[in-house]
PDB file of N, CA and C in Angstrom:
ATOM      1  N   UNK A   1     -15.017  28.321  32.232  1.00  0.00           N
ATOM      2  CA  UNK A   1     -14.718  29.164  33.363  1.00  0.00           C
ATOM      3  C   UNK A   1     -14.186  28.300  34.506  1.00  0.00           C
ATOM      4  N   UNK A   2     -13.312  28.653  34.887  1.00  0.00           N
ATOM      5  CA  UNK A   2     -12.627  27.949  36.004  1.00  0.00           C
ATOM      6  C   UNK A   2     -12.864  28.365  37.526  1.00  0.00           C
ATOM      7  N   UNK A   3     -13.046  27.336  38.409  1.00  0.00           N
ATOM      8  CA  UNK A   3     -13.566  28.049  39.434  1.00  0.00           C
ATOM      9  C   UNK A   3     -12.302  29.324  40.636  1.00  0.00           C
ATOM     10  N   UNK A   4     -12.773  29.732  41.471  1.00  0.00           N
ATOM     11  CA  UNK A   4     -11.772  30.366  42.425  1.00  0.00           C
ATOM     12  C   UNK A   4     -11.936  29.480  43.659  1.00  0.00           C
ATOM     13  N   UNK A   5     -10.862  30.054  44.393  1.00  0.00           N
ATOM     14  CA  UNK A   5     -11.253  29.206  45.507  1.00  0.00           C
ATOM     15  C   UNK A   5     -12.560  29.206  46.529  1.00  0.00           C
ATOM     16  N   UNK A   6     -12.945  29.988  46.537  1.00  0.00           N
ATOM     17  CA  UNK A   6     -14.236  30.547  47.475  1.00  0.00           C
ATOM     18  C   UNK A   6     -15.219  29.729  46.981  1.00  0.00           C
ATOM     19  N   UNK A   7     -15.930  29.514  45.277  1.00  0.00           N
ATOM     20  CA  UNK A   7     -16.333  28.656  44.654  1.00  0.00           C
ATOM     21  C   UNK A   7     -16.479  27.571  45.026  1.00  0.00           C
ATOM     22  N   UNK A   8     -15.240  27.118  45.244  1.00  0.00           N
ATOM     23  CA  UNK A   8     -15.217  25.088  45.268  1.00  0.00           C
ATOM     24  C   UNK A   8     -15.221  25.198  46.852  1.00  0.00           C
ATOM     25  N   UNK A   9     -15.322  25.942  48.007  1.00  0.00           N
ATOM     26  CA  UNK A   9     -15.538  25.847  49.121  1.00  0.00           C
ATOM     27  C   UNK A   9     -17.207  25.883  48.949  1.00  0.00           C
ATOM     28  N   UNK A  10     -17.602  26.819  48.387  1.00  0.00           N
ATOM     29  CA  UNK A  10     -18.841  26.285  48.711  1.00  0.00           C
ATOM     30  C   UNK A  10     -19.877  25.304  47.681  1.00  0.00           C
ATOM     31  N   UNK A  11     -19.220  25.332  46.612  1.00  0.00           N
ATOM     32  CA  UNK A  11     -19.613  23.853  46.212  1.00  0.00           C
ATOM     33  C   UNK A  11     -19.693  22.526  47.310  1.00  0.00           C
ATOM     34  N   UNK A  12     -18.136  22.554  47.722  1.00  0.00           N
ATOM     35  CA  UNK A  12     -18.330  21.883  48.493  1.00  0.00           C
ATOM     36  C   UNK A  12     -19.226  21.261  49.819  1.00  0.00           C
ATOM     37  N   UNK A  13     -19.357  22.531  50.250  1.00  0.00           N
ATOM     38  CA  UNK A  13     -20.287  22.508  51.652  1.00  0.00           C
ATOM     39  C   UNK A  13     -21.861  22.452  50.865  1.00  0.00           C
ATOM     40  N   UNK A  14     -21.980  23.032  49.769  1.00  0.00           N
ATOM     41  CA  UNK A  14     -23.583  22.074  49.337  1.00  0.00           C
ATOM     42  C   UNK A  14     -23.793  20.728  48.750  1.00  0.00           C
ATOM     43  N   UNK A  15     -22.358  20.142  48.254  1.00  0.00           N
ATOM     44  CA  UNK A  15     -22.675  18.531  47.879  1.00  0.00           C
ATOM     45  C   UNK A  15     -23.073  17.815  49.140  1.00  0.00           C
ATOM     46  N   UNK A  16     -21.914  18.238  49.832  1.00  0.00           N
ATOM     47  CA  UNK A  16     -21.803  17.045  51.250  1.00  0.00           C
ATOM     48  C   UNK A  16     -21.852  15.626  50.548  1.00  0.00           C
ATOM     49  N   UNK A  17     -20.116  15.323  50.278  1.00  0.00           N
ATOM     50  CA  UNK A  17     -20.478  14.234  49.556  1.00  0.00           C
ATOM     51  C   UNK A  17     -19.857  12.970  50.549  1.00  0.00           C
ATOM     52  N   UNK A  18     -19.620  13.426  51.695  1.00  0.00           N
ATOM     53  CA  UNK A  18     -19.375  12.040  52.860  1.00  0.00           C
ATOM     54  C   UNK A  18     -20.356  11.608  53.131  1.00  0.00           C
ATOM     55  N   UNK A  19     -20.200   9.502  52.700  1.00  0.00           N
ATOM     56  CA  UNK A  19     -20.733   8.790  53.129  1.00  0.00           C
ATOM     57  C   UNK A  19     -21.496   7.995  51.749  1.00  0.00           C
ATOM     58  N   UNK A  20     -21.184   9.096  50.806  1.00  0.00           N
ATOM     59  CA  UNK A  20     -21.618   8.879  49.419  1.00  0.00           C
ATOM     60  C   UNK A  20     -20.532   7.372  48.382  1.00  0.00           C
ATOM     61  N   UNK A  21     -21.495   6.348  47.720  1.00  0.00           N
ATOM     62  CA  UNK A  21     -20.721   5.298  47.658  1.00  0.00           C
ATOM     63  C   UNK A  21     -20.557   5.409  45.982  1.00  0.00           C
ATOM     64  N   UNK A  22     -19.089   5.573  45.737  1.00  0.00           N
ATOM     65  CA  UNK A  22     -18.399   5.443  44.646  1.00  0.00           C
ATOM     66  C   UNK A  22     -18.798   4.086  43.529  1.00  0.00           C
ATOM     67  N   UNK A  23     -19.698   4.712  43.029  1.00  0.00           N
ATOM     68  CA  UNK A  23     -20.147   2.935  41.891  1.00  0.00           C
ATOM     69  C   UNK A  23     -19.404   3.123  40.981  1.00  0.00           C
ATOM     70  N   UNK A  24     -19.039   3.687  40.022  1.00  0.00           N
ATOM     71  CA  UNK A  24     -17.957   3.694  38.669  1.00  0.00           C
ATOM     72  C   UNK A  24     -17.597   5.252  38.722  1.00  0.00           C
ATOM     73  N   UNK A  25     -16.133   4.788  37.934  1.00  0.00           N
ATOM     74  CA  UNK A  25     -15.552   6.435  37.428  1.00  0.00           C
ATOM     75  C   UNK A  25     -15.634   5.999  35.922  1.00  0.00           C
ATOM     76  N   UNK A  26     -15.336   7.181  35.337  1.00  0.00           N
ATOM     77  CA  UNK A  26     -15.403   6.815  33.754  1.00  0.00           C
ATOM     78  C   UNK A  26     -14.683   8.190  33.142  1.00  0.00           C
ATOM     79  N   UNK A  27     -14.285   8.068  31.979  1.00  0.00           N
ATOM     80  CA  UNK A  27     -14.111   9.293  30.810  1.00  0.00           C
ATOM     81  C   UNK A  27     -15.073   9.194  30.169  1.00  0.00           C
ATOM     82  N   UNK A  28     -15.554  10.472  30.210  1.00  0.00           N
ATOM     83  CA  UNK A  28     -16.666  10.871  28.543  1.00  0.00           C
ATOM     84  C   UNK A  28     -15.815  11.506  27.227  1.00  0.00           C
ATOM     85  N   UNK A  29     -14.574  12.249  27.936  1.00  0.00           N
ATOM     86  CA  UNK A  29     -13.893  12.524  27.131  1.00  0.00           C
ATOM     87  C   UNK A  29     -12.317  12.863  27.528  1.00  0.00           C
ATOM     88  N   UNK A  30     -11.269  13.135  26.626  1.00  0.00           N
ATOM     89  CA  UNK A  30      -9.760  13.832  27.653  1.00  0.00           C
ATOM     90  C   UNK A  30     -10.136  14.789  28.505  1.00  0.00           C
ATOM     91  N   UNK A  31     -11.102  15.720  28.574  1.00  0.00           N
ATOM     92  CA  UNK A  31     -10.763  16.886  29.460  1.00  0.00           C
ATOM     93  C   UNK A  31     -11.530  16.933  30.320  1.00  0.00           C
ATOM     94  N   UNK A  32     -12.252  15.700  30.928  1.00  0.00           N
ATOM     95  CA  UNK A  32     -13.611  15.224  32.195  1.00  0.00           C
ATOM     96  C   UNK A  32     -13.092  13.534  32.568  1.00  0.00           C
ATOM     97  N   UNK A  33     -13.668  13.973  33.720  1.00  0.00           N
ATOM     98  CA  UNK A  33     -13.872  12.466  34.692  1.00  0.00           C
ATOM     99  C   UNK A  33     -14.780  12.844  35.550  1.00  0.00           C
ATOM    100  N   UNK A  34     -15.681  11.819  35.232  1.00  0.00           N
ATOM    101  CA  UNK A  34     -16.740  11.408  36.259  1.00  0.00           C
ATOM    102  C   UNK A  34     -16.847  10.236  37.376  1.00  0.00           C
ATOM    103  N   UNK A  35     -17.225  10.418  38.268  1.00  0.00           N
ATOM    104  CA  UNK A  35     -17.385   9.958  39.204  1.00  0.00           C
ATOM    105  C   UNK A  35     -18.869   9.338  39.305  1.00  0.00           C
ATOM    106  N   UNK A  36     -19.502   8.053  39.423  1.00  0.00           N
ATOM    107  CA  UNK A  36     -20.899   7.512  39.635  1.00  0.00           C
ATOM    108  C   UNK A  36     -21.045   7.628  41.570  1.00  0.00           C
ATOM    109  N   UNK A  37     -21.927   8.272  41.793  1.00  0.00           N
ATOM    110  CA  UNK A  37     -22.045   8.439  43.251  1.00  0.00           C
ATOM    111  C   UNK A  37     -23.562   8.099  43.467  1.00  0.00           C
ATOM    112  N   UNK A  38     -23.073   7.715  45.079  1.00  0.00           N
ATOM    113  CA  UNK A  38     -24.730   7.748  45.316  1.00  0.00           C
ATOM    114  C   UNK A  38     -25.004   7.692  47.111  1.00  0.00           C
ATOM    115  N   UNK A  39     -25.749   8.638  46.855  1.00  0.00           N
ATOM    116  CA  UNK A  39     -26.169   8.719  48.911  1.00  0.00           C
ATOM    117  C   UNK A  39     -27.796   8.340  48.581  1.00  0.00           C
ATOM    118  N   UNK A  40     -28.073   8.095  49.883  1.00  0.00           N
ATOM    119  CA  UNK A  40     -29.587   7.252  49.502  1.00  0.00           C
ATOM    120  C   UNK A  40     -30.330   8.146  49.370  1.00  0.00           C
ATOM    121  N   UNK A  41     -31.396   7.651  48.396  1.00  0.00           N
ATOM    122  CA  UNK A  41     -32.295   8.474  47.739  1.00  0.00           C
ATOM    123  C   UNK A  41     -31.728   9.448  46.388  1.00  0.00           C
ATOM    124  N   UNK A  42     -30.614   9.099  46.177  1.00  0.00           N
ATOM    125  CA  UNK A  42     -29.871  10.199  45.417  1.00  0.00           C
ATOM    126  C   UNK A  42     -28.959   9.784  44.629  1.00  0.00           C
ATOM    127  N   UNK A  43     -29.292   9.503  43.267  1.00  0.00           N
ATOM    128  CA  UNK A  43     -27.768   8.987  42.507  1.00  0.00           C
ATOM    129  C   UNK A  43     -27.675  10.020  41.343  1.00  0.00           C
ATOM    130  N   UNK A  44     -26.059  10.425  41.817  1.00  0.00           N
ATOM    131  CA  UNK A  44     -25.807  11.735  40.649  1.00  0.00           C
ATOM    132  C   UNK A  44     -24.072  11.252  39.706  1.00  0.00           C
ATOM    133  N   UNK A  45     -23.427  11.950  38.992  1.00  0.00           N
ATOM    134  CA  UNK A  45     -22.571  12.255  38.131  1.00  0.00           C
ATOM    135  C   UNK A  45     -21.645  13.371  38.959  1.00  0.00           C
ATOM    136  N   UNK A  46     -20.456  13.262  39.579  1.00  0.00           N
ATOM    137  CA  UNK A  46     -20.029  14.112  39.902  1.00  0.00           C
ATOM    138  C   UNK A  46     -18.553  14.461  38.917  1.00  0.00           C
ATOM    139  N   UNK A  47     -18.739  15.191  38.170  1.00  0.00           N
ATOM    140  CA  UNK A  47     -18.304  15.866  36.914  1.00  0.00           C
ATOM    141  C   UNK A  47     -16.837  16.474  36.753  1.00  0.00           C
ATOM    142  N   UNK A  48     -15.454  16.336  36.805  1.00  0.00           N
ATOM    143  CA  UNK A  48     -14.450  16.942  37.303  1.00  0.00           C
ATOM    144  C   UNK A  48     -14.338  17.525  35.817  1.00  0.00           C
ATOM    145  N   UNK A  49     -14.014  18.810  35.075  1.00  0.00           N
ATOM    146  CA  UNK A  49     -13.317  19.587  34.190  1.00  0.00           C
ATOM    147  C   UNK A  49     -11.990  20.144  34.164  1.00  0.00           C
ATOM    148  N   UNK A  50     -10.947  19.474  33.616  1.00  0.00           N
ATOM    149  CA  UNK A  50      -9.780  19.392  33.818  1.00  0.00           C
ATOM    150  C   UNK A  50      -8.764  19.957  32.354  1.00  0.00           C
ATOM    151  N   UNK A  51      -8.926  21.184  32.036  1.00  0.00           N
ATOM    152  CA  UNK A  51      -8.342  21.593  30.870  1.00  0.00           C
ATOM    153  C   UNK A  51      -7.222  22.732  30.627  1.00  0.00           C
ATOM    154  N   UNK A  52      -6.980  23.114  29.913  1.00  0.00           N
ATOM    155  CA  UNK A  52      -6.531  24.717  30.181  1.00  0.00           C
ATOM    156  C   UNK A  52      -7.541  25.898  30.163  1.00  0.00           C
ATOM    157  N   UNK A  53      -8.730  25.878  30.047  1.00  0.00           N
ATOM    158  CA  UNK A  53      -9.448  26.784  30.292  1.00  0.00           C
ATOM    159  C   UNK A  53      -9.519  26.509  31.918  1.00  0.00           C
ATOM    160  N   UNK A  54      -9.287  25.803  32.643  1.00  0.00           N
ATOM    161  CA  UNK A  54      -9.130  25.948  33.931  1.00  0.00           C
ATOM    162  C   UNK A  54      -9.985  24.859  34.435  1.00  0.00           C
ATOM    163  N   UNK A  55     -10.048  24.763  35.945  1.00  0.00           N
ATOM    164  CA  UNK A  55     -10.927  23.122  36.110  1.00  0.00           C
ATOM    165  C   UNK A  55     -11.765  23.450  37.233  1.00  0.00           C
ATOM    166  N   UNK A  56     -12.910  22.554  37.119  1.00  0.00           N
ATOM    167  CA  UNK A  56     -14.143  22.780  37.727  1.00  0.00           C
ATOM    168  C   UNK A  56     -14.694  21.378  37.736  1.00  0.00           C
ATOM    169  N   UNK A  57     -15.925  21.269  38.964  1.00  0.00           N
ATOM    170  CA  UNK A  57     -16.840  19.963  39.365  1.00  0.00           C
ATOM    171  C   UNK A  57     -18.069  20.762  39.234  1.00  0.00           C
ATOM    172  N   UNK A  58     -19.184  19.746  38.650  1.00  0.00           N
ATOM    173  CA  UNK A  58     -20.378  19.952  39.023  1.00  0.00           C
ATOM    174  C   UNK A  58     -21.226  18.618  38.706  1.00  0.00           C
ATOM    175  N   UNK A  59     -21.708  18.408  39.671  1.00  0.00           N
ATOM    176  CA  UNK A  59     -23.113  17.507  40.343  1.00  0.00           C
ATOM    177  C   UNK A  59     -23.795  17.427  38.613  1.00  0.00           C
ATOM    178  N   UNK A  60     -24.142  15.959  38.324  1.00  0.00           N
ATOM    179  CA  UNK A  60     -25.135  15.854  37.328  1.00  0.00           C
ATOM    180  C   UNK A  60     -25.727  14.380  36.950  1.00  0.00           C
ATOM    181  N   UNK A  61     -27.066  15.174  36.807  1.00  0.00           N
ATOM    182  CA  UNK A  61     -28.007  13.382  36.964  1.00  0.00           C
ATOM    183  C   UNK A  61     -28.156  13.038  35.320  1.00  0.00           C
ATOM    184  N   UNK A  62     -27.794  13.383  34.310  1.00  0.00           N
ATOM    185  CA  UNK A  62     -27.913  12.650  33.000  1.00  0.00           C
ATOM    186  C   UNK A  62     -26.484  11.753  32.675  1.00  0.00           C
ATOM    187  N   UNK A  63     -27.079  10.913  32.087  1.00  0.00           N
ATOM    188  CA  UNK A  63     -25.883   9.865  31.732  1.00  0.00           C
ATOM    189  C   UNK A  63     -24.871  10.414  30.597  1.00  0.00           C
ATOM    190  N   UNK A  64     -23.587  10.362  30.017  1.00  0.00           N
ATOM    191  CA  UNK A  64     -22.801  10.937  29.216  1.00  0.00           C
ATOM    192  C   UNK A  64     -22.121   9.951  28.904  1.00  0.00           C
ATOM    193  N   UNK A  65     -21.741  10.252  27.756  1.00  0.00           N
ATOM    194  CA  UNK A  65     -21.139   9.042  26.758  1.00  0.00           C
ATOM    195  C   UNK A  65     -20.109   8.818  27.406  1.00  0.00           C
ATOM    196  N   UNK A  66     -18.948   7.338  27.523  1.00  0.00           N
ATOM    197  CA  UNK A  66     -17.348   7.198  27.173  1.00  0.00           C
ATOM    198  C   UNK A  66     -16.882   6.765  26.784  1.00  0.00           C
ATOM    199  N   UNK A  67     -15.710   7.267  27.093  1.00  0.00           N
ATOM    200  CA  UNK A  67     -14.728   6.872  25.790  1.00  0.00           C
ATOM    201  C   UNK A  67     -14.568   5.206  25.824  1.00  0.00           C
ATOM    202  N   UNK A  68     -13.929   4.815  24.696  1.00  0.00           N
ATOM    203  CA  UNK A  68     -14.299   3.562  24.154  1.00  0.00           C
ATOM    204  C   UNK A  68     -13.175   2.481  24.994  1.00  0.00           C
ATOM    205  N   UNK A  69     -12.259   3.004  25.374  1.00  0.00           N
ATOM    206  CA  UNK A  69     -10.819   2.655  25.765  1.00  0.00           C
ATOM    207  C   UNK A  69     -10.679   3.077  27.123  1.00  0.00           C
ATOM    208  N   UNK A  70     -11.132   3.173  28.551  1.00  0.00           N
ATOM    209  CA  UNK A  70     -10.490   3.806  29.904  1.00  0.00           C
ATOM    210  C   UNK A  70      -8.923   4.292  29.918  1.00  0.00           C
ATOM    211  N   UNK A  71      -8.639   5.316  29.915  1.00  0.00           N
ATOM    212  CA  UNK A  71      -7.296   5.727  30.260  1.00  0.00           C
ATOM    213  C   UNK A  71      -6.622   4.959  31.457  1.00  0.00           C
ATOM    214  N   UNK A  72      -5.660   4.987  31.344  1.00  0.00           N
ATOM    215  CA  UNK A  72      -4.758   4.217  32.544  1.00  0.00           C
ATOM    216  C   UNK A  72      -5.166   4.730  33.717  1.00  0.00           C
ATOM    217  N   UNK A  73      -5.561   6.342  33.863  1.00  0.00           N
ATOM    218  CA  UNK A  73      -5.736   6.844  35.184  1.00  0.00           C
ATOM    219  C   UNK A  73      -6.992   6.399  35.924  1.00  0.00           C
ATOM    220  N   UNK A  74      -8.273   6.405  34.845  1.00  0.00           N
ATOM    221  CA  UNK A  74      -9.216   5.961  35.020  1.00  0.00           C
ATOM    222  C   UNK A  74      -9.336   4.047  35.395  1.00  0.00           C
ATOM    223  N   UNK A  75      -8.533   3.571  34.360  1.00  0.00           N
ATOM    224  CA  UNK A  75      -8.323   1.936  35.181  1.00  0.00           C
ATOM    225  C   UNK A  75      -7.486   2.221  36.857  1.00  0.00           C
ATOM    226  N   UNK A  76      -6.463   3.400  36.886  1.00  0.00           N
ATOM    227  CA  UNK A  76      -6.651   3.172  38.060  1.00  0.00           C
ATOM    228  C   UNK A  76      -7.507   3.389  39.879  1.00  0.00           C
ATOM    229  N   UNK A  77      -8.486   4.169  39.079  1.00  0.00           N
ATOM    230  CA  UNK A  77      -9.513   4.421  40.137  1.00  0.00           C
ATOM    231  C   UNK A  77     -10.290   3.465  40.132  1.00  0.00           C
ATOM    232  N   UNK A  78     -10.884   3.059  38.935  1.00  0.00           N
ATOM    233  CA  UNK A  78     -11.580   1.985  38.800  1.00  0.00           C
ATOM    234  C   UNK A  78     -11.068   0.977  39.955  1.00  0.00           C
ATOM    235  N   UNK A  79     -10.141   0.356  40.534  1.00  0.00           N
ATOM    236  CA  UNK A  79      -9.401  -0.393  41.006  1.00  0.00           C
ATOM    237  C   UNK A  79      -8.755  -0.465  42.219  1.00  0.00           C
ATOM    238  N   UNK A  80      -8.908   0.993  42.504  1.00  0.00           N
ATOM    239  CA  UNK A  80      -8.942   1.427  44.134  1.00  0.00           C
ATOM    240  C   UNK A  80      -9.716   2.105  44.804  1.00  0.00           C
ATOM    241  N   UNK A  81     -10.889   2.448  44.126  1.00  0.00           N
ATOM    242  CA  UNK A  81     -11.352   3.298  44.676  1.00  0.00           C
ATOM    243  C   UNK A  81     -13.170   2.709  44.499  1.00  0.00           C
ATOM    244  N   UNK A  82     -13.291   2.280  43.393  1.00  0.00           N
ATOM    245  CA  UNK A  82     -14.844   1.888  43.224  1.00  0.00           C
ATOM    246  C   UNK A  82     -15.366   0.856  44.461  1.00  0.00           C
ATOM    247  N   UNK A  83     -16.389   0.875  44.170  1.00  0.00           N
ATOM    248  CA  UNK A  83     -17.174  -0.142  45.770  1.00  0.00           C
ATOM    249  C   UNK A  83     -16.686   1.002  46.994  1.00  0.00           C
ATOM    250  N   UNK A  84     -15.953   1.829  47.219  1.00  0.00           N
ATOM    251  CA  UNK A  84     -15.544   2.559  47.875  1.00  0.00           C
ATOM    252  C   UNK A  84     -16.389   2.921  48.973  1.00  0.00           C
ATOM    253  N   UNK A  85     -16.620   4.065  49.747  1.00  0.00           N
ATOM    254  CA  UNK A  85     -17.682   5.236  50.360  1.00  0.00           C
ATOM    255  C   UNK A  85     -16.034   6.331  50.768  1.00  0.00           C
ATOM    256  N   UNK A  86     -16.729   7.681  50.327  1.00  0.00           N
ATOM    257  CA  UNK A  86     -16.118   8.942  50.893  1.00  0.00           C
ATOM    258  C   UNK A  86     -16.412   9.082  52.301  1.00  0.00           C
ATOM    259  N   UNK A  87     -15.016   9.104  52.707  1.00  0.00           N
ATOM    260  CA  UNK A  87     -15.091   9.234  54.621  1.00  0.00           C
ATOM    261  C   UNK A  87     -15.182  10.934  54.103  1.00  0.00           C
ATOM    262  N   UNK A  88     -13.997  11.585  53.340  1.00  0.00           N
ATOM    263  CA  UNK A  88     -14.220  12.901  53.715  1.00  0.00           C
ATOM    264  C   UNK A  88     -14.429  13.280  52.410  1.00  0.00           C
ATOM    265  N   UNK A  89     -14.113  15.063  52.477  1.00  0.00           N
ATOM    266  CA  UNK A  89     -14.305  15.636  51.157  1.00  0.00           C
ATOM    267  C   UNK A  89     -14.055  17.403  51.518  1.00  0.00           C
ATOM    268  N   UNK A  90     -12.663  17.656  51.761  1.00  0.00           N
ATOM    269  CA  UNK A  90     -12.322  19.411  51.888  1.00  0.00           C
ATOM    270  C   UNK A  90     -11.639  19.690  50.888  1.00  0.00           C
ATOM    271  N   UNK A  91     -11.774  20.810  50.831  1.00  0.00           N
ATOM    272  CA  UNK A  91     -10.545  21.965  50.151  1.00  0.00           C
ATOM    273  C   UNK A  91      -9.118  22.093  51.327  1.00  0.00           C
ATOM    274  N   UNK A  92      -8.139  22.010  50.227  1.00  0.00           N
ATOM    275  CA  UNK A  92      -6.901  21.747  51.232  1.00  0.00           C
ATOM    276  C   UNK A  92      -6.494  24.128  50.864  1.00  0.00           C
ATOM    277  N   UNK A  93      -6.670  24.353  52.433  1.00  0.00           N
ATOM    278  CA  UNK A  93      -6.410  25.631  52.385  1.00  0.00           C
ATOM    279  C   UNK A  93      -7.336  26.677  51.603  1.00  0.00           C
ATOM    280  N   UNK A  94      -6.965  27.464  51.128  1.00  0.00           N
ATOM    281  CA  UNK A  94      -7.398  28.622  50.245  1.00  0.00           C
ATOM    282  C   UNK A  94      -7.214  28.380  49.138  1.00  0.00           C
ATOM    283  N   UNK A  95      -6.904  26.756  48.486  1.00  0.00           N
ATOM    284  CA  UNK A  95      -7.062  26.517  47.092  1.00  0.00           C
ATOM    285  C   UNK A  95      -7.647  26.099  46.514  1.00  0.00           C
ATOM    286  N   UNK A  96      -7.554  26.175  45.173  1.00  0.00           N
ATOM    287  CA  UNK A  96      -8.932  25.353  44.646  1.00  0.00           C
ATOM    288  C   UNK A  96      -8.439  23.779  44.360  1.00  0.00           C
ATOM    289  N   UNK A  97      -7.704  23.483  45.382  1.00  0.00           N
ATOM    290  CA  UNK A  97      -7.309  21.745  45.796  1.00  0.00           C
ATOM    291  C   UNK A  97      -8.425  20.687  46.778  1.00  0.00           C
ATOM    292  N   UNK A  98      -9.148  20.112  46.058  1.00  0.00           N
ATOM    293  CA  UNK A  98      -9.854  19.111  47.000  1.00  0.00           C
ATOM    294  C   UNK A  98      -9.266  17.850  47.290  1.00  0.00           C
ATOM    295  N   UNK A  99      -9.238  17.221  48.489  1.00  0.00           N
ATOM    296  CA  UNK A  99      -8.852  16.033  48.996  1.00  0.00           C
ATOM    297  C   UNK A  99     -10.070  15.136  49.096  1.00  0.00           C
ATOM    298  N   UNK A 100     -10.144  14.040  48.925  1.00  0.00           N
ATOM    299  CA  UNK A 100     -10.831  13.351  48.672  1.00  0.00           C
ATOM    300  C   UNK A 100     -10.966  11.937  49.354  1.00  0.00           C
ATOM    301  N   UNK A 101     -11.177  11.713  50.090  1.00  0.00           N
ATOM    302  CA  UNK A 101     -10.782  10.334  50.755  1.00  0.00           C
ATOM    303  C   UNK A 101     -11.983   9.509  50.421  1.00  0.00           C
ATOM    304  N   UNK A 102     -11.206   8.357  50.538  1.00  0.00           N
ATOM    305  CA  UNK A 102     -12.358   6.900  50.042  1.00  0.00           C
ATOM    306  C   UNK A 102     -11.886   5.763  50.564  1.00  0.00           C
ATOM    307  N   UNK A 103     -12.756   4.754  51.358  1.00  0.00           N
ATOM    308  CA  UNK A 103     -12.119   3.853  52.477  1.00  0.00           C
ATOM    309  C   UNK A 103     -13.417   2.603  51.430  1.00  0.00           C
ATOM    310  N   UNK A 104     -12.439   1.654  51.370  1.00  0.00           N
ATOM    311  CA  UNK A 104     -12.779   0.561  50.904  1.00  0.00           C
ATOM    312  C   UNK A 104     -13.031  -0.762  52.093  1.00  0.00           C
ATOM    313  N   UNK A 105     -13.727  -1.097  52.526  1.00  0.00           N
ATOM    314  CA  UNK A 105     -13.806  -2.425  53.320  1.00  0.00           C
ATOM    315  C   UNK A 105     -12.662  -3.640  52.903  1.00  0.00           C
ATOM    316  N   UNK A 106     -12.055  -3.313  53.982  1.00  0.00           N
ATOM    317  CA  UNK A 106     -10.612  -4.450  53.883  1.00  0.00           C
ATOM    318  C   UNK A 106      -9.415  -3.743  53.271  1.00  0.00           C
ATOM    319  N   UNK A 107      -9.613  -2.189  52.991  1.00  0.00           N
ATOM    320  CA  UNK A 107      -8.345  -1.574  52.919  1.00  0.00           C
ATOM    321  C   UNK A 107      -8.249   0.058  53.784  1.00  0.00           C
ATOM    322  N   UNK A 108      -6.956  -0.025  53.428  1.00  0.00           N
ATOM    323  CA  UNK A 108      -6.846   1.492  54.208  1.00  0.00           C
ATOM    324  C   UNK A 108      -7.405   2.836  52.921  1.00  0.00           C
ATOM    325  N   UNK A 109      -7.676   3.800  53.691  1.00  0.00           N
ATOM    326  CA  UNK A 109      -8.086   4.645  52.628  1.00  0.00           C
ATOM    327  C   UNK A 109      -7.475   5.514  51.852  1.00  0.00           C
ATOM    328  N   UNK A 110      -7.732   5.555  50.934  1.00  0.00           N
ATOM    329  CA  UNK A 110      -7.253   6.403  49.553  1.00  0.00           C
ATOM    330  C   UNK A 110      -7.687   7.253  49.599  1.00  0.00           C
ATOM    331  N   UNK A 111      -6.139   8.787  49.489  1.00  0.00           N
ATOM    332  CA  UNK A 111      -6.351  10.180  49.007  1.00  0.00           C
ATOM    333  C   UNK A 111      -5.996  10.789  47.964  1.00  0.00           C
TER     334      UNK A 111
END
C-alpha cells in the first residue's frame, strides 16, 4: 500500500527526525533502503519502500538482512551522507515528496 499525501505528513510530524544522526544506510533488498538513525535514547531503522506497488517509510527497531554487494546509490549515501545529523525533514507541498537534509561537519549540506 502506498502512502497519500496526508499520510507521510503525518508520519512525518510523529518521527521528528531533526537532529537524528545518520550511522549507516544499507539495502536489504531492490525495493528498500534503510537508513541507521539515532536520537538519544533511541536507535531505529528508518525503512524507505520503493516499488511499483507504490512507496512508503516506516520507523523500525529489528535488524534486516543486506544485500551482499551495496548498489551504487547506496555507496553513494554511504559517502555523503553517513556520520551526518538531519538539520531538516518536510514534505515538499501536497506530495508525497520528502526533502531531507543532512549537514556533515566540514561540509555543506545534502538534499
Amino acid at each position: 500500500m502506498s502512502f497519500k499525501w496526508k499520510e507521510v505528513e503525518y508520519a512525518l510530524k510523529a518521527l521528528s527526525l531533526r537532529g537524528a544522526l545518520v550511522q549507516d544506510i544499507f539495502q536489504p533488498d531492490f525495493k528498500h533502503l534503510g537508513l541507521k538513525l539515532y536520537l538519544p535514547g533511541c536507535s531505529f531503522t528508518l525503512l524507505f519502500r520503493m516499488d511499483q506497488s507504490g512507496v512508503a517509510f516506516f520507523p523500525l527497531t529489528t535488524k534486516l538482512p543486506r544485500l551482499p554487494h551495496p548498489q551504487r546509490f547506496t555507496q553513494f549515501l554511504r559517502a555523503h551522507i553517513r556520520g551526518g545529523k538531519i538539520t531538516s525533514a518536510y514534505q515538499i507541498g501536497r506530495e508525497r515528496l520528502i526533502r531531507i537534509a543532512v549537514s556533515r561537519e566540514g561540509t555543506t549540506s545534502l538534499r
